[in-house]
C-alpha atoms as a PDB file:
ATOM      1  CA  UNK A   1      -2.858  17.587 -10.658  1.00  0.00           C
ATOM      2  CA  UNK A   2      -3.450  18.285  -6.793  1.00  0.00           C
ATOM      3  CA  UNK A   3      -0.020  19.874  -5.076  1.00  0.00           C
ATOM      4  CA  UNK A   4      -1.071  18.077  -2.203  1.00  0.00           C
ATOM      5  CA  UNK A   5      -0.102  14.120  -2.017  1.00  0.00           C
ATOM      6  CA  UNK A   6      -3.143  12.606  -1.337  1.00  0.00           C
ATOM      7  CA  UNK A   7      -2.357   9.080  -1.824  1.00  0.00           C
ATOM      8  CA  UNK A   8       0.569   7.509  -0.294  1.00  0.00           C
ATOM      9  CA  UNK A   9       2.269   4.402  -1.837  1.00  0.00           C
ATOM     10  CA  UNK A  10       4.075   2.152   0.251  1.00  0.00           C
ATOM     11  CA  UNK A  11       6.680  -0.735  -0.742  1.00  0.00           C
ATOM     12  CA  UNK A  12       9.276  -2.449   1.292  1.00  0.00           C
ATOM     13  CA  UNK A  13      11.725  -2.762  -0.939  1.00  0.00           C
ATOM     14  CA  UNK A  14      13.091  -0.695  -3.921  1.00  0.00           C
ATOM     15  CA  UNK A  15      12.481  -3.743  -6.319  1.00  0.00           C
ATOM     16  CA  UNK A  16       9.054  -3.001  -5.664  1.00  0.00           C
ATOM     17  CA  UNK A  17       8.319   0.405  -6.897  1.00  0.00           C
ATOM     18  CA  UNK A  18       8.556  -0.668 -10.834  1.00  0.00           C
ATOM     19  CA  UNK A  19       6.097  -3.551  -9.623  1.00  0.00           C
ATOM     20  CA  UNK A  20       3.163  -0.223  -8.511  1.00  0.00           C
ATOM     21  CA  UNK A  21       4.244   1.506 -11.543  1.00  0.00           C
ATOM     22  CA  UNK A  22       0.441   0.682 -12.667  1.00  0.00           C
ATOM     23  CA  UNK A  23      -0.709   2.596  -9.406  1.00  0.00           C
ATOM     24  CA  UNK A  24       1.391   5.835  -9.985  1.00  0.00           C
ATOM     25  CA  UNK A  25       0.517   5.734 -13.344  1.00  0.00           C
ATOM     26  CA  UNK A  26      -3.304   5.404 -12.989  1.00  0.00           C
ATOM     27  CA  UNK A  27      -3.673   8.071 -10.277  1.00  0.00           C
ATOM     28  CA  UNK A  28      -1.012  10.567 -12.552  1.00  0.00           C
ATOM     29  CA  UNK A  29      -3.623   9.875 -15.112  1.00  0.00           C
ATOM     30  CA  UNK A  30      -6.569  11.061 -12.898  1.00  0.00           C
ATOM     31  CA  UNK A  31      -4.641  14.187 -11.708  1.00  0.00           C
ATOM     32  CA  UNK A  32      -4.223  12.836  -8.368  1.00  0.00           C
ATOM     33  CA  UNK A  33      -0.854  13.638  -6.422  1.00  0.00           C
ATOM     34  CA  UNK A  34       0.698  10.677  -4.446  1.00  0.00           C
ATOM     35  CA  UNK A  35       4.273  10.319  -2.998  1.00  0.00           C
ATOM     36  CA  UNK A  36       6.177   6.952  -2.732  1.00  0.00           C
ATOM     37  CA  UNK A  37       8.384   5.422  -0.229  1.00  0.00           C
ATOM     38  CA  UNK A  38      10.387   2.537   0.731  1.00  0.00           C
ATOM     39  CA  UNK A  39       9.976   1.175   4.082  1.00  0.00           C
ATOM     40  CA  UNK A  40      10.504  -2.455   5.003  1.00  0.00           C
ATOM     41  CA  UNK A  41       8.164  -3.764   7.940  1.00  0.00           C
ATOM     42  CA  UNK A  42      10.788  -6.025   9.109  1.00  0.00           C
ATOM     43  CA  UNK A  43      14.097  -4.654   8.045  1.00  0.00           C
ATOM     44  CA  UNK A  44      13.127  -0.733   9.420  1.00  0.00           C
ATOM     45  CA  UNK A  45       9.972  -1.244  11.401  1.00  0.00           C
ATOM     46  CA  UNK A  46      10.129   2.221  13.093  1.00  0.00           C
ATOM     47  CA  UNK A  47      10.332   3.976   9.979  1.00  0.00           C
ATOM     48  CA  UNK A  48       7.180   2.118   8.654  1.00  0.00           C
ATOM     49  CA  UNK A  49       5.712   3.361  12.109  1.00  0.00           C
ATOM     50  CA  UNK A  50       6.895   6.708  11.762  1.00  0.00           C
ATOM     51  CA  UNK A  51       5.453   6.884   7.730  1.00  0.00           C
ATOM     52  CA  UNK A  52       1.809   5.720   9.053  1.00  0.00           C
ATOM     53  CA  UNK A  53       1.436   7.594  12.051  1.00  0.00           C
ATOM     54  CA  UNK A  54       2.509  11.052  10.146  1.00  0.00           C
ATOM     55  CA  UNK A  55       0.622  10.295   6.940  1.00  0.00           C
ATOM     56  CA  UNK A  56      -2.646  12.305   8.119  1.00  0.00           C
ATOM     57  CA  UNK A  57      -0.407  15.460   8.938  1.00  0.00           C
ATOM     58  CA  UNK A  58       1.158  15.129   5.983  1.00  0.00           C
ATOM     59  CA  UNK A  59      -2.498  15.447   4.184  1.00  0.00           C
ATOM     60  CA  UNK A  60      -2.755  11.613   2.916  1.00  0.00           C
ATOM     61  CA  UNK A  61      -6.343  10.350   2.079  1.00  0.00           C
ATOM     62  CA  UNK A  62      -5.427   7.187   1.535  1.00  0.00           C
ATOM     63  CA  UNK A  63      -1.804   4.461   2.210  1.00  0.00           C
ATOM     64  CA  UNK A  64      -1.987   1.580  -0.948  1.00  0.00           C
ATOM     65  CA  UNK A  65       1.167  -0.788   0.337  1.00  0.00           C
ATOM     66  CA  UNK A  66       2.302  -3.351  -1.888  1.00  0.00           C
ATOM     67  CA  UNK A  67       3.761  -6.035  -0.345  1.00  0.00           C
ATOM     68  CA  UNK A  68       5.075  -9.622  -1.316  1.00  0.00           C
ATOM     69  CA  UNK A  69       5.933 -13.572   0.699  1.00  0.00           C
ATOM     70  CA  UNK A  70       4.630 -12.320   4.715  1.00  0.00           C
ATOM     71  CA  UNK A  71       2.855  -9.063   3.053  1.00  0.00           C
ATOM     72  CA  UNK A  72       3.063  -7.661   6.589  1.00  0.00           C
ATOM     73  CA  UNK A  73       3.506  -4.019   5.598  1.00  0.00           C
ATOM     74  CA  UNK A  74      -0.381  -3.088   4.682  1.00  0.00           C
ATOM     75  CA  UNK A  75      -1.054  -4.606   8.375  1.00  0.00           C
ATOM     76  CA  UNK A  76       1.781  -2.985   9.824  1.00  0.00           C
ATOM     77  CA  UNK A  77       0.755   0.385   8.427  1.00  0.00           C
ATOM     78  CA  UNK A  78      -3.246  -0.099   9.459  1.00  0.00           C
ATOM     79  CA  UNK A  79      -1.982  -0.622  12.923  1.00  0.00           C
ATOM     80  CA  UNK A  80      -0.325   3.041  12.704  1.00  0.00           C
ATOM     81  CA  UNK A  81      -3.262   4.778  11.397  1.00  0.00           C
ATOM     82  CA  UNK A  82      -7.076   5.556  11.193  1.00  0.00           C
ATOM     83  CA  UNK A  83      -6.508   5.881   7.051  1.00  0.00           C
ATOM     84  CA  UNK A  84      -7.804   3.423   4.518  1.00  0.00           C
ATOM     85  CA  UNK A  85      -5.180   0.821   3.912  1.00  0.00           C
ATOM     86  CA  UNK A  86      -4.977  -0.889   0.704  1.00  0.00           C
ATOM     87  CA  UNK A  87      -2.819  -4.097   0.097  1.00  0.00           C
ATOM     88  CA  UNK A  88      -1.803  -5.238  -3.098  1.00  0.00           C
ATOM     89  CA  UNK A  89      -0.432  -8.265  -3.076  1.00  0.00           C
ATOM     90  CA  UNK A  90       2.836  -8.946  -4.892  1.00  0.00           C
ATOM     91  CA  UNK A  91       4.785 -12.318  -6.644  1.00  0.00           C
ATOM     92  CA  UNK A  92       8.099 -13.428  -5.530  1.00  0.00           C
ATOM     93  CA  UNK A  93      10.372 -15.472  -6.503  1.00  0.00           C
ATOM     94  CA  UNK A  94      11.028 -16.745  -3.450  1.00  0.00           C
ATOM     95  CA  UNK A  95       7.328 -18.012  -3.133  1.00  0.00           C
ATOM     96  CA  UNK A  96       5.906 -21.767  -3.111  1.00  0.00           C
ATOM     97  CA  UNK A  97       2.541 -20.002  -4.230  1.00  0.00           C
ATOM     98  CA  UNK A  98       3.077 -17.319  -6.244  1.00  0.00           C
ATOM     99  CA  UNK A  99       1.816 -14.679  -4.343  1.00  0.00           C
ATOM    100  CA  UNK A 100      -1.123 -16.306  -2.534  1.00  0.00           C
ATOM    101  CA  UNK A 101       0.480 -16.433   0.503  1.00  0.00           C
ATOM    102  CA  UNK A 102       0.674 -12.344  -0.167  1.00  0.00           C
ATOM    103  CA  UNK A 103      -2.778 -12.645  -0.782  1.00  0.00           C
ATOM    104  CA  UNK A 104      -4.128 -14.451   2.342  1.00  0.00           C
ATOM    105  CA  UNK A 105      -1.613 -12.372   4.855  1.00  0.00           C
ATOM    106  CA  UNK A 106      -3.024  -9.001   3.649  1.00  0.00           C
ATOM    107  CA  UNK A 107      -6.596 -10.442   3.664  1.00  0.00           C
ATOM    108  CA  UNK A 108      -6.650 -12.309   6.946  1.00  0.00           C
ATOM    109  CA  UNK A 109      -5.737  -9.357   9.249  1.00  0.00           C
ATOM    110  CA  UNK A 110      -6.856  -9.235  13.058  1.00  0.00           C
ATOM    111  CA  UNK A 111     -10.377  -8.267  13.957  1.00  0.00           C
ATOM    112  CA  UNK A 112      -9.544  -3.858  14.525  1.00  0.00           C
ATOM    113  CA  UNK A 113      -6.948  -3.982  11.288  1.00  0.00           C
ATOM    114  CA  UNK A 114      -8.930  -3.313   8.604  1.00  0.00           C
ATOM    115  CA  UNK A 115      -6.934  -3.417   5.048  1.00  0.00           C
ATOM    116  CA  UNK A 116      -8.401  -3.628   2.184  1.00  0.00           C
ATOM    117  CA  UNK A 117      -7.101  -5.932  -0.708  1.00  0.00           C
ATOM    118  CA  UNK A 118      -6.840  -6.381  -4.481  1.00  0.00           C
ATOM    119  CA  UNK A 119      -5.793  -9.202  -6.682  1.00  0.00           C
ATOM    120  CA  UNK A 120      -1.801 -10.524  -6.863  1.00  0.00           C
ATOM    121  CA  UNK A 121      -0.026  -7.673  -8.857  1.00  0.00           C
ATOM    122  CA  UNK A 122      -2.642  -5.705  -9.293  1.00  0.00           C
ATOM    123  CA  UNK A 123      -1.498  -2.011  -7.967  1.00  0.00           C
ATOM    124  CA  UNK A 124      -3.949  -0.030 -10.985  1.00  0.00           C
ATOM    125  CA  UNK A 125      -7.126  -1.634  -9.090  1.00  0.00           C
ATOM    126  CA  UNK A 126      -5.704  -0.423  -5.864  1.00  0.00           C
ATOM    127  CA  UNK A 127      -5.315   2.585  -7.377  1.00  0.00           C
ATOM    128  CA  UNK A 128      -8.844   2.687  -8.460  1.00  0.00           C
ATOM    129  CA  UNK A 129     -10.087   1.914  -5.220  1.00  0.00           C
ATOM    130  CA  UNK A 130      -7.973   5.085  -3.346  1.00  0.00           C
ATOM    131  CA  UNK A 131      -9.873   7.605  -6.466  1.00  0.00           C
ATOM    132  CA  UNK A 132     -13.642   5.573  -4.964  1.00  0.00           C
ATOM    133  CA  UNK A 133     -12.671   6.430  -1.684  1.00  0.00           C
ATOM    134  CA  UNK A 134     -11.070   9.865  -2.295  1.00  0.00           C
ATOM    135  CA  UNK A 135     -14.785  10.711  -3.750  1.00  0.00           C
ATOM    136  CA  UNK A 136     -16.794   9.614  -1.139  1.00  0.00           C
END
């Protein structure tokens, strides 16, 4: 595996990270080094900032943010940087659609905002998506 994280994994909340467990797990099995981080886009907003604008320094290829109910962190990250943004949309509990609301907020972003996104709970497909790009 690289030293080097190349692909950064983004959730806003720690009940999340189990949820891209599929992500971690299919770029481990490629050999590709990620980190992952916790950072809510409306309960720490400058630290989502902060994690988007300083992912190129930090050598990230690639942000995959998995995000549930608004799903505003993939947008909220694209805004920050000039790095492929993937969404994966996530299920809540506290959803009326079971994660298509996720769904259409990660795929309807402003004209300038592009994110990328895969099916409801599907982090490995993100995953697959960062080792595509990664190779081009």
């Amino acid at each position: 595996m690289s030293e080097q994280p190349l692909v950064g994994i983004l959730v806003g909340s720690e009940s999340d990270v189990e949820r891209m467990q599929a992500a971690v797990d299919e770029l481990d099995a490629r050999g590709i080094a990620h980190e992952i981080d916790v950072r809510s886009a409306h309960r720490t907003p400058d630290a989502v900032a902060e994690y988007a604008r300083g992912a190129r320094a930090r050598g990230l290829r690639v942000v995959i943010c998995g995000a549930g109910l608004s799903a505003a962190l993939p947008g909220a990250v694209a805004a920050q940087t000039d790095l492929p943004v993937i969404g994966v949309p996530l299920r809540s509990s506290l959803s009326v659609l079971d994660g298509l609301d996720a769904l259409l907020a990660i795929a309807q972003m402003p004209p300038g905002i592009p994110v990328a996104t895969v099916g409801v709970d599907n982090a490995r497909n993100a995953a697959a998506l960062a080792l595509r790009i990664l190779r081009a």
